[in-house]
Protein backbone atom coordinates (compact mmCIF):
# COMPACT_ATOMS: atom_id res chain seq x y z
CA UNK A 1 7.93 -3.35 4.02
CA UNK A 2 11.20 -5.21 3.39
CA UNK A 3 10.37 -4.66 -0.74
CA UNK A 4 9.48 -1.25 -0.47
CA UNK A 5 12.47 -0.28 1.43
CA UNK A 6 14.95 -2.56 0.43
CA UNK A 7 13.83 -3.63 -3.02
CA UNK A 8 17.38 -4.12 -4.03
CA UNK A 9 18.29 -7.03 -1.71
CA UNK A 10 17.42 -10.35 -1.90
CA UNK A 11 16.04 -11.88 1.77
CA UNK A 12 16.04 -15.38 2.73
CA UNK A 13 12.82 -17.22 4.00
CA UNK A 14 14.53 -17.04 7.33
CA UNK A 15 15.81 -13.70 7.36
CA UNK A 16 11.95 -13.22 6.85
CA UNK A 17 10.31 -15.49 9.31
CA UNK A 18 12.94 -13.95 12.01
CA UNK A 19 11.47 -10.44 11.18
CA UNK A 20 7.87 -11.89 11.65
CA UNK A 21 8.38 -12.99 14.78
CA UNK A 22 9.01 -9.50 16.11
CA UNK A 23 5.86 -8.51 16.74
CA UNK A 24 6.64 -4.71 17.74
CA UNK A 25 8.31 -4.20 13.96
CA UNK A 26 6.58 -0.91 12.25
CA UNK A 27 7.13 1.15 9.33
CA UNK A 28 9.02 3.98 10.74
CA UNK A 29 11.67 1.29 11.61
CA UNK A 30 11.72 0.36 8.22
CA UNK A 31 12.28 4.28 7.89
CA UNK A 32 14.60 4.75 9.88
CA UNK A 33 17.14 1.99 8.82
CA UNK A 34 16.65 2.51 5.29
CA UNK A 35 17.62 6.60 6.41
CA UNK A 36 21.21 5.60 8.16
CA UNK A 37 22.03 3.11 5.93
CA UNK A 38 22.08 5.82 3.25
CA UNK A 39 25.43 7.27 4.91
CA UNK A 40 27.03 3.42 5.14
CA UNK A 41 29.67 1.91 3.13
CA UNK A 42 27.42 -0.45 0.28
CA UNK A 43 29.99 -3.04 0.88
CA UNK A 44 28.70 -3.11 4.66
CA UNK A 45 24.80 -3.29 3.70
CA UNK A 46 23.24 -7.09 3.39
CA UNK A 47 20.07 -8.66 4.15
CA UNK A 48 21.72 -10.19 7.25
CA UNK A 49 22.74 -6.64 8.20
CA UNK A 50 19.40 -5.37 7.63
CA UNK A 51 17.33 -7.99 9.40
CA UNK A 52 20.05 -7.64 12.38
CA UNK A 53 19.28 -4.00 12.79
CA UNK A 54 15.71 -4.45 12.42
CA UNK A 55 16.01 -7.34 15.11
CA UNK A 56 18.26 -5.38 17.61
CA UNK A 57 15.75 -2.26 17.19
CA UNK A 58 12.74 -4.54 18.10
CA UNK A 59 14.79 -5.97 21.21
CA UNK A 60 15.50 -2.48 22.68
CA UNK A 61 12.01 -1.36 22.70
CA UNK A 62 10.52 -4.57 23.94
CA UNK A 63 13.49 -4.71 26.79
CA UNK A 64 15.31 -7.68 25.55
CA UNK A 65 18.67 -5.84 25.06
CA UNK A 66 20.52 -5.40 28.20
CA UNK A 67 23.23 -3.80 26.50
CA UNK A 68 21.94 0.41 25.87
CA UNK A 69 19.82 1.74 28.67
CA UNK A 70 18.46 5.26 28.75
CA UNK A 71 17.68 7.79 31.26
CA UNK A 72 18.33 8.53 34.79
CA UNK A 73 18.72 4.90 37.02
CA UNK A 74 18.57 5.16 40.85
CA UNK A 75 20.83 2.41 42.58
């Protein structure tokens, strides 16, 4: 997925192993990164950014971020 939507960048064998060991990672992530990076600043877009965002996006649906909740939370 990372050469079909980010052919242009050149990812480390760590950058890659981190992304492998998010097990929840699926195309439409891919798909959707590859989509707001579009509107970004090219001087801002690197394979660290990329496997960051990928990471973060697999944390948030699994739980592991803490730091953007959504919905309605009862104290």
């Amino acid at each position: 997925m990372l050469e079909q939507y980010f052919a242009s960048y050149n990812f480390s064998d760590e950058e890659i192993c981190r992304l492998e060991r998010k097990e929840s990672v699926t195309p439409g992530d891919f798909g959707a990164l590859a989509n707001r990076m579009r509107f970004m600043d090219s001087t801002e877009l690197s394979p660290a950014y990329i496997t960051e965002e990928l990471c973060k996006m697999q944390d948030e649906k699994t739980g592991e971020s803490t730091k953007r909740k959504i919905g309605f939370y009862a104290d």
